[in-house]
Protein backbone atom coordinates (compact mmCIF):
# COMPACT_ATOMS: atom_id res chain seq x y z
CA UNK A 1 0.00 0.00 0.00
CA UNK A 2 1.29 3.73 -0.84
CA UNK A 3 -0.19 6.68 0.31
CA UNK A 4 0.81 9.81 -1.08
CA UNK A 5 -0.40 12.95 1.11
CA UNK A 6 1.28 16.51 1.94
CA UNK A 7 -0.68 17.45 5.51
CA UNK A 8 2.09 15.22 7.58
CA UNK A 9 -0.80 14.69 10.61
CA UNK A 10 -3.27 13.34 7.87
CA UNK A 11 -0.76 10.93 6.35
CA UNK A 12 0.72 10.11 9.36
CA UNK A 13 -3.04 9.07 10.62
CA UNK A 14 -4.02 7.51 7.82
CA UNK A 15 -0.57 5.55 7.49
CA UNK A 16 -1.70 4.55 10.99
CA UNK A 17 -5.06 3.22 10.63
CA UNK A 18 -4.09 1.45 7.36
CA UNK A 19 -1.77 -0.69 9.64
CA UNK A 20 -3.84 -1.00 11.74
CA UNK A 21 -6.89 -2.82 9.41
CA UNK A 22 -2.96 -5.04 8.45
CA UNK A 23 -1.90 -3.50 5.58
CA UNK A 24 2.17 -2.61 4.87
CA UNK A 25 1.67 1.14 4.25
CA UNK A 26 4.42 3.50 3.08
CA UNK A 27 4.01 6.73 2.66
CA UNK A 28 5.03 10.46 1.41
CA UNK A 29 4.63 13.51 1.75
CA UNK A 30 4.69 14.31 -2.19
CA UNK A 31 4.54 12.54 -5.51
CA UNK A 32 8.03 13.41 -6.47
CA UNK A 33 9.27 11.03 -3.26
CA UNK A 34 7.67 8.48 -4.22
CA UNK A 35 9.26 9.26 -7.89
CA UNK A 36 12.29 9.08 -7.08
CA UNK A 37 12.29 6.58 -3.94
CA UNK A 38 14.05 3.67 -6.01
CA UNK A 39 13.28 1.61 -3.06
CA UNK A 40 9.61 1.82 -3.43
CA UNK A 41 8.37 -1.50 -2.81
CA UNK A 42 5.52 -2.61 -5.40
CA UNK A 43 2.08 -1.95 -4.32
CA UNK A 44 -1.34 -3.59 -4.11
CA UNK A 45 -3.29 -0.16 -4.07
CA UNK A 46 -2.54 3.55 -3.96
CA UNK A 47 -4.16 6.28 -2.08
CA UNK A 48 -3.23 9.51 -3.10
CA UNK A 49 -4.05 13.11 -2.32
CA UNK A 50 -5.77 15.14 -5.70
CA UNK A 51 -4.36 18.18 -4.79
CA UNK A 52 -0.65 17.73 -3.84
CA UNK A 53 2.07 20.44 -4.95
CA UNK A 54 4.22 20.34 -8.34
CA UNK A 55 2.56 17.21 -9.46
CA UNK A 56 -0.88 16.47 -8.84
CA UNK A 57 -2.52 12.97 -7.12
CA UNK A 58 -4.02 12.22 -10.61
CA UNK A 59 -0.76 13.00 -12.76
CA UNK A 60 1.02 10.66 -10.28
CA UNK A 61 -1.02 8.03 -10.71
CA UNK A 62 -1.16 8.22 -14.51
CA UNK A 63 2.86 8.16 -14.30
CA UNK A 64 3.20 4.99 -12.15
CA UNK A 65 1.10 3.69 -14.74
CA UNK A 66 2.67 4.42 -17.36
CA UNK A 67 5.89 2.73 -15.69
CA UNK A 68 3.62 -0.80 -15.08
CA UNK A 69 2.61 0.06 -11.69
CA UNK A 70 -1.22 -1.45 -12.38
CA UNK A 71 -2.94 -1.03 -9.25
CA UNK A 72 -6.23 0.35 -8.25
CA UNK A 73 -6.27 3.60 -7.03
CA UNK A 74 -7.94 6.18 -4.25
CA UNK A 75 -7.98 9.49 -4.45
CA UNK A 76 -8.68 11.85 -1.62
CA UNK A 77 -9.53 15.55 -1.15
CA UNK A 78 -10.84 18.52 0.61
CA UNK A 79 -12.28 19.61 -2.82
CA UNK A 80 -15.23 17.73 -2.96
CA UNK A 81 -17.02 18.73 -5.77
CA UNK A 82 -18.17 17.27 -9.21
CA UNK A 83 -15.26 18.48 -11.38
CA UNK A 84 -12.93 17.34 -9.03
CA UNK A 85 -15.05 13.84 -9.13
CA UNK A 86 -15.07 14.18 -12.78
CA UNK A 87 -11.26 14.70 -13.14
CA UNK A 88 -10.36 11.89 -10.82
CA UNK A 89 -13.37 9.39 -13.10
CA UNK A 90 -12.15 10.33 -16.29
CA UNK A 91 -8.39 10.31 -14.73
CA UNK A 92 -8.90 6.28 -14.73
CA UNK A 93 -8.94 6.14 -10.51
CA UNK A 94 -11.58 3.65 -9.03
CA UNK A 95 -12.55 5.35 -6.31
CA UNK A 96 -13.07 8.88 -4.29
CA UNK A 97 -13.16 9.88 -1.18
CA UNK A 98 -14.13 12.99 -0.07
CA UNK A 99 -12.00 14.97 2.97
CA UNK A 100 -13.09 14.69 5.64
CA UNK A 101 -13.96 10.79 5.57
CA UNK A 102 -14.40 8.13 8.06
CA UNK A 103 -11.37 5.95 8.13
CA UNK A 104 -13.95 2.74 7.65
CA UNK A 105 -14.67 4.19 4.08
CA UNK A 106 -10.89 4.14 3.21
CA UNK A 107 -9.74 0.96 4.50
CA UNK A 108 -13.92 -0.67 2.85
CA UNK A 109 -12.65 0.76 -0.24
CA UNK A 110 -9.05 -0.52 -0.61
CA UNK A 111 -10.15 -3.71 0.77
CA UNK A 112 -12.63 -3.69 -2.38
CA UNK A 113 -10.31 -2.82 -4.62
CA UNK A 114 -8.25 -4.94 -3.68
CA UNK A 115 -10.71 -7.97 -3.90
CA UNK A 116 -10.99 -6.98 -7.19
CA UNK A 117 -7.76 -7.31 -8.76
């Protein structure tokens, strides 16, 4: 599991209740880390952050794809509104989660998604 999320207390949270439901999470504060962690271990989902500086949630996730990273995808934000949902839709990412969410939604829809694969 990666999670990809600039407010530190969120990510540090959510990297904490994702453990918690017994997932291995790693995570960052921006999508450039994780581009250029050459350590990054495979993944079985990604939950990323829509609006995170230099290089959005969505562009990230279109760029691990690009490299063969094919895993299902969350994105979060604060901005929940349709063209955000829109964007993140036509941006090929199964699901959205609007900010702020209860942590059952997140770890009911990587579980999902995960099923799925």
């Amino acid at each position: 599991m990666i999670l990809v999320e600039d407010d530190e207390g969120l990510r540090v949270a959510l990297l904490r209740l994702l453990r918690a439901s017994g997932f291995s999470a790693c995570g960052y504060a921006s999508a450039e880390a994780l581009l250029d962690d050459a350590r990054a271990a495979p993944a079985d989902c990604l939950v990323v952050d829509v609006h995170l500086p230099a290089i959005s949630g969505l562009e990230l996730v279109t760029r691990l794809r690009r490299r063969g990273l094919q895993v299902p995808a969350v994105a979060i934000s604060a901005h929940d509104e349709a063209g955000v949902r829109e964007a993140v839709r036509s941006g090929g990412v199964e699901r959205f989660l609007g900010k702020p969410f209860p942590g059952r939604a997140l770890v009911s829809a990587v579980n999902e998604l995960i099923a799925a694969r």
